[in-house]
C-alpha atoms as a PDB file:
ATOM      1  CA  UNK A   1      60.375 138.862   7.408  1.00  0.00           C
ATOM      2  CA  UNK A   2      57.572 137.716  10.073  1.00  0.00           C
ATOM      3  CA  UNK A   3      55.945 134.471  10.603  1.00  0.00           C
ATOM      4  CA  UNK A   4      52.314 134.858  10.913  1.00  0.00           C
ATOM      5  CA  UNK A   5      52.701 134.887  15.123  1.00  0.00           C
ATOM      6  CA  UNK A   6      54.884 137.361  15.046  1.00  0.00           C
ATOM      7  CA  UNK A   7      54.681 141.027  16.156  1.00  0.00           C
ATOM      8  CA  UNK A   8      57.571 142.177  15.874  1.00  0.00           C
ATOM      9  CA  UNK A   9      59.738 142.218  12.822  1.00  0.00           C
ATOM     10  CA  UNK A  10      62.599 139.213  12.357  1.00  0.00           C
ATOM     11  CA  UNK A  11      65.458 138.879   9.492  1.00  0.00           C
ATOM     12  CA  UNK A  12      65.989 135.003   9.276  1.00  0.00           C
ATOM     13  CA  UNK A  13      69.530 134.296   8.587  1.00  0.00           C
ATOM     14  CA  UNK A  14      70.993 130.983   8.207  1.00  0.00           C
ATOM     15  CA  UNK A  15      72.362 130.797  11.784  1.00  0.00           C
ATOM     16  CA  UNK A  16      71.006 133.954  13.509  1.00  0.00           C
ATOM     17  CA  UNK A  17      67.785 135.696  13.783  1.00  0.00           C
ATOM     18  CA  UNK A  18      67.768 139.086  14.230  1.00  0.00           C
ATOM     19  CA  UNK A  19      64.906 140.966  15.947  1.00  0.00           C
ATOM     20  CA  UNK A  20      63.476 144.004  15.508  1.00  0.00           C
ATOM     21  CA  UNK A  21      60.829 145.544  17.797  1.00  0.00           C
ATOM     22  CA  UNK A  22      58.006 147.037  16.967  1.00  0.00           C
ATOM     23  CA  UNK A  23      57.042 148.210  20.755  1.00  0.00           C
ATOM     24  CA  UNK A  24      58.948 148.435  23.523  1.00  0.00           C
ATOM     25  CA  UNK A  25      56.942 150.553  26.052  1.00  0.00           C
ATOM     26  CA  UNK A  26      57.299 147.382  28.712  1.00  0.00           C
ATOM     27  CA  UNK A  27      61.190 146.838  28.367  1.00  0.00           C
ATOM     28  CA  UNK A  28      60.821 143.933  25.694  1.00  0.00           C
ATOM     29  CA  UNK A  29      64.131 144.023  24.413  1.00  0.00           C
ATOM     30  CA  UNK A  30      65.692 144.324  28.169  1.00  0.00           C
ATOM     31  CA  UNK A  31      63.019 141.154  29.530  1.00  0.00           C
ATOM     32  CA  UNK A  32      64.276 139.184  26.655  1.00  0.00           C
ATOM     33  CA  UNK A  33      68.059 139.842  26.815  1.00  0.00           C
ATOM     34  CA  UNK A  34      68.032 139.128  30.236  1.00  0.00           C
ATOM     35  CA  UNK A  35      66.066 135.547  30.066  1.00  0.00           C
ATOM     36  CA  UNK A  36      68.121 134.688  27.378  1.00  0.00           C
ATOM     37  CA  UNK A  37      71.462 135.630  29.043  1.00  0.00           C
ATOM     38  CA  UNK A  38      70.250 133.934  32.188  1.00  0.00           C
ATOM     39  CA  UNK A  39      68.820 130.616  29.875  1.00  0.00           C
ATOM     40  CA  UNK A  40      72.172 129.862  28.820  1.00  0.00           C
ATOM     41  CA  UNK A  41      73.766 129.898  31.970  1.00  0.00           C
ATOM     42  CA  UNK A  42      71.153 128.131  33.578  1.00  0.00           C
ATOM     43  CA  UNK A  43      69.629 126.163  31.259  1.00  0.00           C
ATOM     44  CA  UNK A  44      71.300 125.865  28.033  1.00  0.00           C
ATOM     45  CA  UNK A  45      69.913 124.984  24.468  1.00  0.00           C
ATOM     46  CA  UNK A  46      66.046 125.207  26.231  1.00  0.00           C
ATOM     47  CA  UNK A  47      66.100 128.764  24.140  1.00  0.00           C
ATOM     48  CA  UNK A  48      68.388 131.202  21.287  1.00  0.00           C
ATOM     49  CA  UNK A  49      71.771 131.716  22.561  1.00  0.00           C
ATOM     50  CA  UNK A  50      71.748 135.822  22.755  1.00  0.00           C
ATOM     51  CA  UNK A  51      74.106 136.828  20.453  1.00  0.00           C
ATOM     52  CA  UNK A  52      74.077 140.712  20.344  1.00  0.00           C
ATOM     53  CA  UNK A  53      71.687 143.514  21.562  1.00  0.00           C
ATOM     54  CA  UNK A  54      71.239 147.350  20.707  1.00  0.00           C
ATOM     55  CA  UNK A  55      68.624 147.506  24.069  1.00  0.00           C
ATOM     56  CA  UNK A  56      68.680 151.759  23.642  1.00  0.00           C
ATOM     57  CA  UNK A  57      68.761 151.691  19.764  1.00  0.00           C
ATOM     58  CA  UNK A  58      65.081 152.755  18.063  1.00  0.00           C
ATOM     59  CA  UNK A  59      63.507 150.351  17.199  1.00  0.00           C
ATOM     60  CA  UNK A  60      65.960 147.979  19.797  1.00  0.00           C
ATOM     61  CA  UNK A  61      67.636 145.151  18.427  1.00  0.00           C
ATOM     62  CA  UNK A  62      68.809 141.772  19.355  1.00  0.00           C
ATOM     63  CA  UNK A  63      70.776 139.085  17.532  1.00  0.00           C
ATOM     64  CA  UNK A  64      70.231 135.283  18.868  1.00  0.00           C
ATOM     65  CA  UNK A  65      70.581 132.025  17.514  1.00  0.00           C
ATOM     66  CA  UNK A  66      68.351 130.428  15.008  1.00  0.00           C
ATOM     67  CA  UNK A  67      67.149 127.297  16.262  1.00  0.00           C
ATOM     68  CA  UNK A  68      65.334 124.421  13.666  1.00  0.00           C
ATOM     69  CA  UNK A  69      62.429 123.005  14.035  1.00  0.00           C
ATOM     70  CA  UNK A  70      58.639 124.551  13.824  1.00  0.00           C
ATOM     71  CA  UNK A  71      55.805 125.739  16.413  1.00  0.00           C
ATOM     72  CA  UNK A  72      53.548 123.782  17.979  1.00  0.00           C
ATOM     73  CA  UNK A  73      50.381 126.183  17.103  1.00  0.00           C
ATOM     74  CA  UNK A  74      48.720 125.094  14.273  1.00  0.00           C
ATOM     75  CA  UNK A  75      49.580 121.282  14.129  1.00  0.00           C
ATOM     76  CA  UNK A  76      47.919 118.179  16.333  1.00  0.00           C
ATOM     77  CA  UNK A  77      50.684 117.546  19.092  1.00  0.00           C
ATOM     78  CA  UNK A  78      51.857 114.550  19.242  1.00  0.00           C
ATOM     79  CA  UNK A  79      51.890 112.610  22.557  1.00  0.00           C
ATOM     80  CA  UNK A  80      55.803 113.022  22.143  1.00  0.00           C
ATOM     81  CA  UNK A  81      55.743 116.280  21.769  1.00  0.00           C
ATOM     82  CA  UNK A  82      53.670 116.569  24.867  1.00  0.00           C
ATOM     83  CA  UNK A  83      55.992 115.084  26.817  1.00  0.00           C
ATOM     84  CA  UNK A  84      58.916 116.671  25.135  1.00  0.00           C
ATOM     85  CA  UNK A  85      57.171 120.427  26.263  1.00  0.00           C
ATOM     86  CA  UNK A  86      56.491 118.984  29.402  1.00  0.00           C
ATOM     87  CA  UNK A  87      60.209 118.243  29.834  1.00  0.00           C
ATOM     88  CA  UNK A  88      61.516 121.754  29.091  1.00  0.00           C
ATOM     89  CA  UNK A  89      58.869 123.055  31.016  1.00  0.00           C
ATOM     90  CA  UNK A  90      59.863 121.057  34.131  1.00  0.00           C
ATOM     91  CA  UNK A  91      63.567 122.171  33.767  1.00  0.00           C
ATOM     92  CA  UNK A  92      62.456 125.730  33.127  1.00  0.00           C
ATOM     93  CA  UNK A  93      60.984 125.636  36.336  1.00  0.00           C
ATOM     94  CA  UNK A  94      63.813 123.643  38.539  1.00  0.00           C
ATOM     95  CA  UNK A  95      66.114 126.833  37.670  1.00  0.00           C
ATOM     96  CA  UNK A  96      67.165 127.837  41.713  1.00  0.00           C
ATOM     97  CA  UNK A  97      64.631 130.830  42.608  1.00  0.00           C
ATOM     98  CA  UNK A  98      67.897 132.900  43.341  1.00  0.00           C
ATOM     99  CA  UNK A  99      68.879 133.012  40.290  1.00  0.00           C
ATOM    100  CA  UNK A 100      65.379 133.994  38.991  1.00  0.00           C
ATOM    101  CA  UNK A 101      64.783 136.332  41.756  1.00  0.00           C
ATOM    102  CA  UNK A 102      67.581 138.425  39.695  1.00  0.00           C
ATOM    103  CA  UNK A 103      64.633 139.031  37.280  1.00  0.00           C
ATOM    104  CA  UNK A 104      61.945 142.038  36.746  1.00  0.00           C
ATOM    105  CA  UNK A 105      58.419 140.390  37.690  1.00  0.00           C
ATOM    106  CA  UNK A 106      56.447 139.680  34.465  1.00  0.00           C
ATOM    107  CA  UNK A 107      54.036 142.172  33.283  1.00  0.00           C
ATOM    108  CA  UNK A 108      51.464 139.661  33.021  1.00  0.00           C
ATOM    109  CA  UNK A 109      50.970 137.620  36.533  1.00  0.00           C
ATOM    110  CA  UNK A 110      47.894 136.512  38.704  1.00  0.00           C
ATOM    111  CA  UNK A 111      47.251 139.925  40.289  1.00  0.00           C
ATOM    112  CA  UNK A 112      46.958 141.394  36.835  1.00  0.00           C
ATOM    113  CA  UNK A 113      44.620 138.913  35.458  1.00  0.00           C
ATOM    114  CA  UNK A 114      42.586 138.720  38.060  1.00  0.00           C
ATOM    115  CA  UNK A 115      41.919 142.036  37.669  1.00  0.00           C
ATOM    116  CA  UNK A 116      41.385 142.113  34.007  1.00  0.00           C
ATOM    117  CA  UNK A 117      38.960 139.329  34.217  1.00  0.00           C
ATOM    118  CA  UNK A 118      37.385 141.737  36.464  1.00  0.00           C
ATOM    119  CA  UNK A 119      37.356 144.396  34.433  1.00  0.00           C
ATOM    120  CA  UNK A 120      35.460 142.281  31.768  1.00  0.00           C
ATOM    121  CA  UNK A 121      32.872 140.688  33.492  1.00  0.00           C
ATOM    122  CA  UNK A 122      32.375 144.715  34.736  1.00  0.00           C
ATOM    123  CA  UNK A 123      31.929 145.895  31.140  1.00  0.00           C
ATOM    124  CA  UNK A 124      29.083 143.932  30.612  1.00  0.00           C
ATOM    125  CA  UNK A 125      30.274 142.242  27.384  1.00  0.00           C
ATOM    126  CA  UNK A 126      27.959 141.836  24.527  1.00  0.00           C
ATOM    127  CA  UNK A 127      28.369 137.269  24.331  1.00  0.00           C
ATOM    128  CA  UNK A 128      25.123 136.812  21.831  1.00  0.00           C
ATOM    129  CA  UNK A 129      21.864 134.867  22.854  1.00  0.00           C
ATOM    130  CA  UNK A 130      23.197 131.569  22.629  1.00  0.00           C
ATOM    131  CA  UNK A 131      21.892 129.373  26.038  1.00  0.00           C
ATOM    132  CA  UNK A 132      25.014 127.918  26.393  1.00  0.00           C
ATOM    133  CA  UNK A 133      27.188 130.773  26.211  1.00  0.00           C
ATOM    134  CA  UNK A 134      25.146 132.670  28.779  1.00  0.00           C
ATOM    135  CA  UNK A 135      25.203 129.196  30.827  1.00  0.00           C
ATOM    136  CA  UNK A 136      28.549 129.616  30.830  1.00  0.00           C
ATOM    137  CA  UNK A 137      28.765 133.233  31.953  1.00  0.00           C
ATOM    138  CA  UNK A 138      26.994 133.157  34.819  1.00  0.00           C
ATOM    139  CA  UNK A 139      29.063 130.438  36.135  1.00  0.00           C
ATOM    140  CA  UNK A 140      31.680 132.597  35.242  1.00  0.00           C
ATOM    141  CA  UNK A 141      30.468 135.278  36.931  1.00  0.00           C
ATOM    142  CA  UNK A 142      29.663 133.297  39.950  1.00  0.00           C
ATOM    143  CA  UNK A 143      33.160 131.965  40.392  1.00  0.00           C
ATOM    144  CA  UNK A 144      34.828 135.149  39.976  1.00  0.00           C
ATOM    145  CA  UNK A 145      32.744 136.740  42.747  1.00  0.00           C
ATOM    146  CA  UNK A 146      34.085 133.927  45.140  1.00  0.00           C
ATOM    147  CA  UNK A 147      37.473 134.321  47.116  1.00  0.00           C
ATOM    148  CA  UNK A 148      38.868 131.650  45.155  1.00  0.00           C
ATOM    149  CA  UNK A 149      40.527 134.315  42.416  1.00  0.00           C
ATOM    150  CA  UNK A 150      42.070 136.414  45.429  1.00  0.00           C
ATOM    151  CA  UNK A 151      43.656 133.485  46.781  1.00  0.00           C
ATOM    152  CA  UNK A 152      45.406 133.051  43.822  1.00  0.00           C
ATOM    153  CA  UNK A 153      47.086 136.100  44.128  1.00  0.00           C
ATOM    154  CA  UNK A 154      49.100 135.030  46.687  1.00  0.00           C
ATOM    155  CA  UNK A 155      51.940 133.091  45.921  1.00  0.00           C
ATOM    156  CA  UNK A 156      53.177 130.090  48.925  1.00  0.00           C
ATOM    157  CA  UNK A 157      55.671 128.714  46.319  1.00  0.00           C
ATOM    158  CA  UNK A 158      58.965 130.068  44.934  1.00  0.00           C
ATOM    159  CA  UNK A 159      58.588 131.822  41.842  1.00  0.00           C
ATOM    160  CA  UNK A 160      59.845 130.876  38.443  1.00  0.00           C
ATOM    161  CA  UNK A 161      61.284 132.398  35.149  1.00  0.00           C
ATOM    162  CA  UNK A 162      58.248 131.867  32.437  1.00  0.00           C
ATOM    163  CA  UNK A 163      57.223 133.740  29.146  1.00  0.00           C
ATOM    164  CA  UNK A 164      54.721 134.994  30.720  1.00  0.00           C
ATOM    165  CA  UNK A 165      52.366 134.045  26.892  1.00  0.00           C
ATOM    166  CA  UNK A 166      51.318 130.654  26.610  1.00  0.00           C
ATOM    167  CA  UNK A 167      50.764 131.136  23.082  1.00  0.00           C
ATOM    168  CA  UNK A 168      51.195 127.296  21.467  1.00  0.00           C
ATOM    169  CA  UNK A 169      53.650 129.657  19.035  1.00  0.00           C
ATOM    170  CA  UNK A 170      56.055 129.935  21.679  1.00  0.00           C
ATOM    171  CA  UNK A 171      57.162 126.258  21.786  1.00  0.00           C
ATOM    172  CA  UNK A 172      59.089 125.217  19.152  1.00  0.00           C
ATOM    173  CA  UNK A 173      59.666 120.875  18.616  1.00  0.00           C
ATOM    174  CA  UNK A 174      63.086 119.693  17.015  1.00  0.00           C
ATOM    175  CA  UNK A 175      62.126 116.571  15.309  1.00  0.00           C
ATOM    176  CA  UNK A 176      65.914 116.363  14.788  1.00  0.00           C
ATOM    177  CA  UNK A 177      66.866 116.045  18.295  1.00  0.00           C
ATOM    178  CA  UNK A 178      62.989 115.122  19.100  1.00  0.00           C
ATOM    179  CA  UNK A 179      62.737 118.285  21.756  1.00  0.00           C
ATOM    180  CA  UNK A 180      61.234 121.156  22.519  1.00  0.00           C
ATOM    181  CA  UNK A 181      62.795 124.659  23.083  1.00  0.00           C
ATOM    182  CA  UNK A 182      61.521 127.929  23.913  1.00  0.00           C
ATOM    183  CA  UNK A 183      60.792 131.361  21.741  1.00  0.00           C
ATOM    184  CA  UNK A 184      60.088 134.754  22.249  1.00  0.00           C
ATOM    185  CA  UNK A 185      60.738 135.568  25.467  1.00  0.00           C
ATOM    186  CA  UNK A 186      60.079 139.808  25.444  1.00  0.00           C
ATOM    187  CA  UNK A 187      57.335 139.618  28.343  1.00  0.00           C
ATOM    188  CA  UNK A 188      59.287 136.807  30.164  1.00  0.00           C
ATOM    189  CA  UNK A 189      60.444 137.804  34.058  1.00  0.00           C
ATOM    190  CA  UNK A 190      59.359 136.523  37.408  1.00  0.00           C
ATOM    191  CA  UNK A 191      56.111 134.722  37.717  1.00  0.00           C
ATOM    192  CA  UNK A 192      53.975 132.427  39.443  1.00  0.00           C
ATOM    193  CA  UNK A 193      54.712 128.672  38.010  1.00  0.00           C
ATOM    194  CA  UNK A 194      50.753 127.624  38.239  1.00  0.00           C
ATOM    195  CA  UNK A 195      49.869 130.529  36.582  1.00  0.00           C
ATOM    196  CA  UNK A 196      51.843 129.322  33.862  1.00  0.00           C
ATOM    197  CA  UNK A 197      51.004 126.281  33.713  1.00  0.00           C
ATOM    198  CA  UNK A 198      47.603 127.777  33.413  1.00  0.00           C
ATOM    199  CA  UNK A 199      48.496 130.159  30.587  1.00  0.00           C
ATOM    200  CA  UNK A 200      49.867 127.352  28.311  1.00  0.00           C
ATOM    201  CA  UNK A 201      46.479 124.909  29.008  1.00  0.00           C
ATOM    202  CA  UNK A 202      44.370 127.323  28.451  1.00  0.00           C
ATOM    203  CA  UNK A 203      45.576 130.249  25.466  1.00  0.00           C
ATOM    204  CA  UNK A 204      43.095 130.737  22.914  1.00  0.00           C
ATOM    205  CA  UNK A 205      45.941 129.528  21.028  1.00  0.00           C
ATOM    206  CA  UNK A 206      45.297 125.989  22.028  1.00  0.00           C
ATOM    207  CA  UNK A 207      42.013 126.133  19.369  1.00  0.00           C
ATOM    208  CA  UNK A 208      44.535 126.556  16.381  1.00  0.00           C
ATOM    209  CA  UNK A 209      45.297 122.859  16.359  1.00  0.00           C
ATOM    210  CA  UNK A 210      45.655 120.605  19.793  1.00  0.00           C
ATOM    211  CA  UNK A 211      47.698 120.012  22.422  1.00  0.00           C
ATOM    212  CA  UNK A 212      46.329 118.013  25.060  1.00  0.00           C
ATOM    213  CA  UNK A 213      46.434 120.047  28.369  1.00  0.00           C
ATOM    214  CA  UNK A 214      45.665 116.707  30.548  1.00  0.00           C
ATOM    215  CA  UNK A 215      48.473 115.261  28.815  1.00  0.00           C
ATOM    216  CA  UNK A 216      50.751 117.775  29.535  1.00  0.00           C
ATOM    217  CA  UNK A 217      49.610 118.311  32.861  1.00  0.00           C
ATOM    218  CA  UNK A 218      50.368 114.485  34.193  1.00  0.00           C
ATOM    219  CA  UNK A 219      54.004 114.912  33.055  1.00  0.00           C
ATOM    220  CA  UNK A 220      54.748 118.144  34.664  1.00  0.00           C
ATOM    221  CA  UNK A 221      56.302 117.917  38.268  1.00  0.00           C
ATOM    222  CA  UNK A 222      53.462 118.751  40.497  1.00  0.00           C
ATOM    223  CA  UNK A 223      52.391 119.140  44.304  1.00  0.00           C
ATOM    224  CA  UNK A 224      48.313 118.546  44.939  1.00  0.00           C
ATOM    225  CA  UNK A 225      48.504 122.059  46.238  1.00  0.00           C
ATOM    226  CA  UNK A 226      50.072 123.129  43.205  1.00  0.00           C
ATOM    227  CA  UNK A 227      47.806 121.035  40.861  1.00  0.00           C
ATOM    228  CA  UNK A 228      44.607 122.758  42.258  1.00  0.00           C
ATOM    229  CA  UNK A 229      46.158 126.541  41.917  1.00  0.00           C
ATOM    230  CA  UNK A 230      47.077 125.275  38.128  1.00  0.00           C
ATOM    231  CA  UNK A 231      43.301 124.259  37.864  1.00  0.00           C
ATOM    232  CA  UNK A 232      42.084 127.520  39.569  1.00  0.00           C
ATOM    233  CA  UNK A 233      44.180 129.764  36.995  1.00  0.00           C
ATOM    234  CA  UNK A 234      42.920 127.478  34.205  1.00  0.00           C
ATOM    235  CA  UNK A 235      39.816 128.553  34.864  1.00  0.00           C
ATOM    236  CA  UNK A 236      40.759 132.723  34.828  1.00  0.00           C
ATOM    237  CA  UNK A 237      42.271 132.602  31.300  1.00  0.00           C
ATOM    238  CA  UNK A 238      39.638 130.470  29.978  1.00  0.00           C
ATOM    239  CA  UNK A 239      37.301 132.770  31.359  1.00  0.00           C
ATOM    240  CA  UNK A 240      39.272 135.873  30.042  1.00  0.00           C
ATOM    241  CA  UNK A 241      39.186 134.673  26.888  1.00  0.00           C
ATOM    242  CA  UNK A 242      36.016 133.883  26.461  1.00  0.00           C
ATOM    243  CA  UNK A 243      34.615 137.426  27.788  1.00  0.00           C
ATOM    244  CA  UNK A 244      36.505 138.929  24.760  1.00  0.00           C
ATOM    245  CA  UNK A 245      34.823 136.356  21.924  1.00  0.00           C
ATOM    246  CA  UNK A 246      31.259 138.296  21.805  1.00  0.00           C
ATOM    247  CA  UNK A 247      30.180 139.849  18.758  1.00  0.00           C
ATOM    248  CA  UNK A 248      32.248 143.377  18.931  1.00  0.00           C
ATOM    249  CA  UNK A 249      35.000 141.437  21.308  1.00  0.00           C
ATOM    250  CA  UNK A 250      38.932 142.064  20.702  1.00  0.00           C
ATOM    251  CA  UNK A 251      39.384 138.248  20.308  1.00  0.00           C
ATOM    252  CA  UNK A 252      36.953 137.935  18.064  1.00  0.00           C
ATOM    253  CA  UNK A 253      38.638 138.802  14.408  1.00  0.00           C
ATOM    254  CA  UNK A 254      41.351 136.793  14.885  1.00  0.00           C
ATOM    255  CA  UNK A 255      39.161 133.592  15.316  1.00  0.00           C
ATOM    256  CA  UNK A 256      37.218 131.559  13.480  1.00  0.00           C
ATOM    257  CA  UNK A 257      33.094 130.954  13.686  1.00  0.00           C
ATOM    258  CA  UNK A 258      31.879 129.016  16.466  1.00  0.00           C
ATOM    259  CA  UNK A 259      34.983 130.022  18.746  1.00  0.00           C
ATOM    260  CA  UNK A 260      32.885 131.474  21.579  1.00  0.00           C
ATOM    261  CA  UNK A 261      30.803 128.258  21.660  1.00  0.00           C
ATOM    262  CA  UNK A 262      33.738 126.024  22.017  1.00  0.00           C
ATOM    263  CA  UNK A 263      35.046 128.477  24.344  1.00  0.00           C
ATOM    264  CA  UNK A 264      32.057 128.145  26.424  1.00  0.00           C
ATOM    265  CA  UNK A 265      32.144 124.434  26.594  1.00  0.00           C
ATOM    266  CA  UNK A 266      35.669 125.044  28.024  1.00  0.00           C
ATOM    267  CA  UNK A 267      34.729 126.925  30.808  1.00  0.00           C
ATOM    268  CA  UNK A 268      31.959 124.731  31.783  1.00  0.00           C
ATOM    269  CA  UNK A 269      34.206 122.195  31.622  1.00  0.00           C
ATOM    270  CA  UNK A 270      36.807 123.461  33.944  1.00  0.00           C
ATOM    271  CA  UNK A 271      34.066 124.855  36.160  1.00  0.00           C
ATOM    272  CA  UNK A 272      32.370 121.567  36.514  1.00  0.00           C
END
């Protein structure tokens, strides 16, 4: 079976989970094996225990643990919850940068978004005639053209392990054990900490229920420096997500009416 986040096929048994992909051009099966092998030396029961891999089989295949609990996306986070994300996030991120150093960068990092956004904002997207939505592009527009986005491409802090998806899906709360752990790791590898940060504030994901992203945000272990870089990359995936939401845009089906509004308030907000 597949939960309705999934894209890639899962078996659900009553102590194991076995995946199936359904695409594996990036090395998803190898990413994930290795963050989970290197989770549970370094960071124990924060994700599945790997159990078994077929990395070379078609489609690959990997066994891991089955862990209770359900997904944040969807429901109205509690401040608990908050805090309990904001805990495994913060030990995530303490793992030594030697050890993550081991990793393949991820596939999805500043330089690439940056560019992306770019590439949008190029295209011309078709965002409607609503004022506030084309408000909200040209500020947009104008802070992409600054040097703010290329300074974000350079990293001055050691890099982290991260999922490189901040979808809400991805975080999974144990009201047993009243934690958080983490799913789904077949883009994870190397990345840029604030531009994680960034990814879980501000994924379109956050719209399918709430999570509070100034909430999280207080509890997570920051430097100033690092706060405003988490801010700045706030800013590019709000803004990349709300380039896709126009009438023919690739975001669009999968969310409801009155999406690109909302979006637009959020990236007047975090432009403001």
């Amino acid at each position: 079976m597949a939960d309705r986040f999934s894209t890639h096929h899962l078996e659900l048994g009553d102590s194991v989970v076995t995946k199936r992909y359904a695409s594996w051009d990036r090395g998803e099966p190898h990413r994930e094996w290795a963050a989970l092998t290197l989770l549970a030396e370094h960071a124990p029961g924060l994700a599945p225990l790997p159990v078994e891999a077929a990395l070379d089989a078609a489609p690959p295949t990997i066994m891991m643990s089955r862990l209770p609990g359900h997904v944040l996306r969807g429901t109205h986070a509690t401040d608990e919850q908050i805090g309990a994300l904001a805990t495994a996030l913060n030990r995530l991120h303490r793992i030594p940068a030697e050890v993550v150093g081991t990793l393949q960068p991820a596939p999805w990092g500043p330089v690439v978004a940056v560019a992306k956004v770019r590439a949008w904002v190029a295209k011309k997207p078709d965002l409607g005639d609503d004022p506030l939505v084309r408000h909200a592009y040209r500020e947009g527009v104008d802070w992409l053209s600054s040097t703010t986005p290329d300074e974000l491409t350079t990293n001055p802090f050691p890099p982290v392990i991260g999922l490189a998806d901040g979808n809400h899906a991805n975080y999974l709360w144990d009201g047993h054990e009243r934690r958080i752990r983490l799913i789904d790791w077949e883009d994870s590898g190397r990345n840029d900490r604030a531009f994680e940060l960034g990814e879980v504030a501000e994924h379109i994901s956050r719209l399918d229920g709430t999570l509070d992203a100034e909430k999280l945000l207080a509890h997570i272990d920051l430097t100033s420096q690092e706060a405003r870089r988490v801010h700045g990359f706030r800013r590019l995936i709000a803004l990349m997500w709300f380039l896709q939401l126009g009438p023919g845009g690739p975001a669009t089906p999968h969310n409801p009416p009155g999406t690109l509004r909302r979006q637009a308030e959020r990236v007047l907000y975090l432009l403001g």
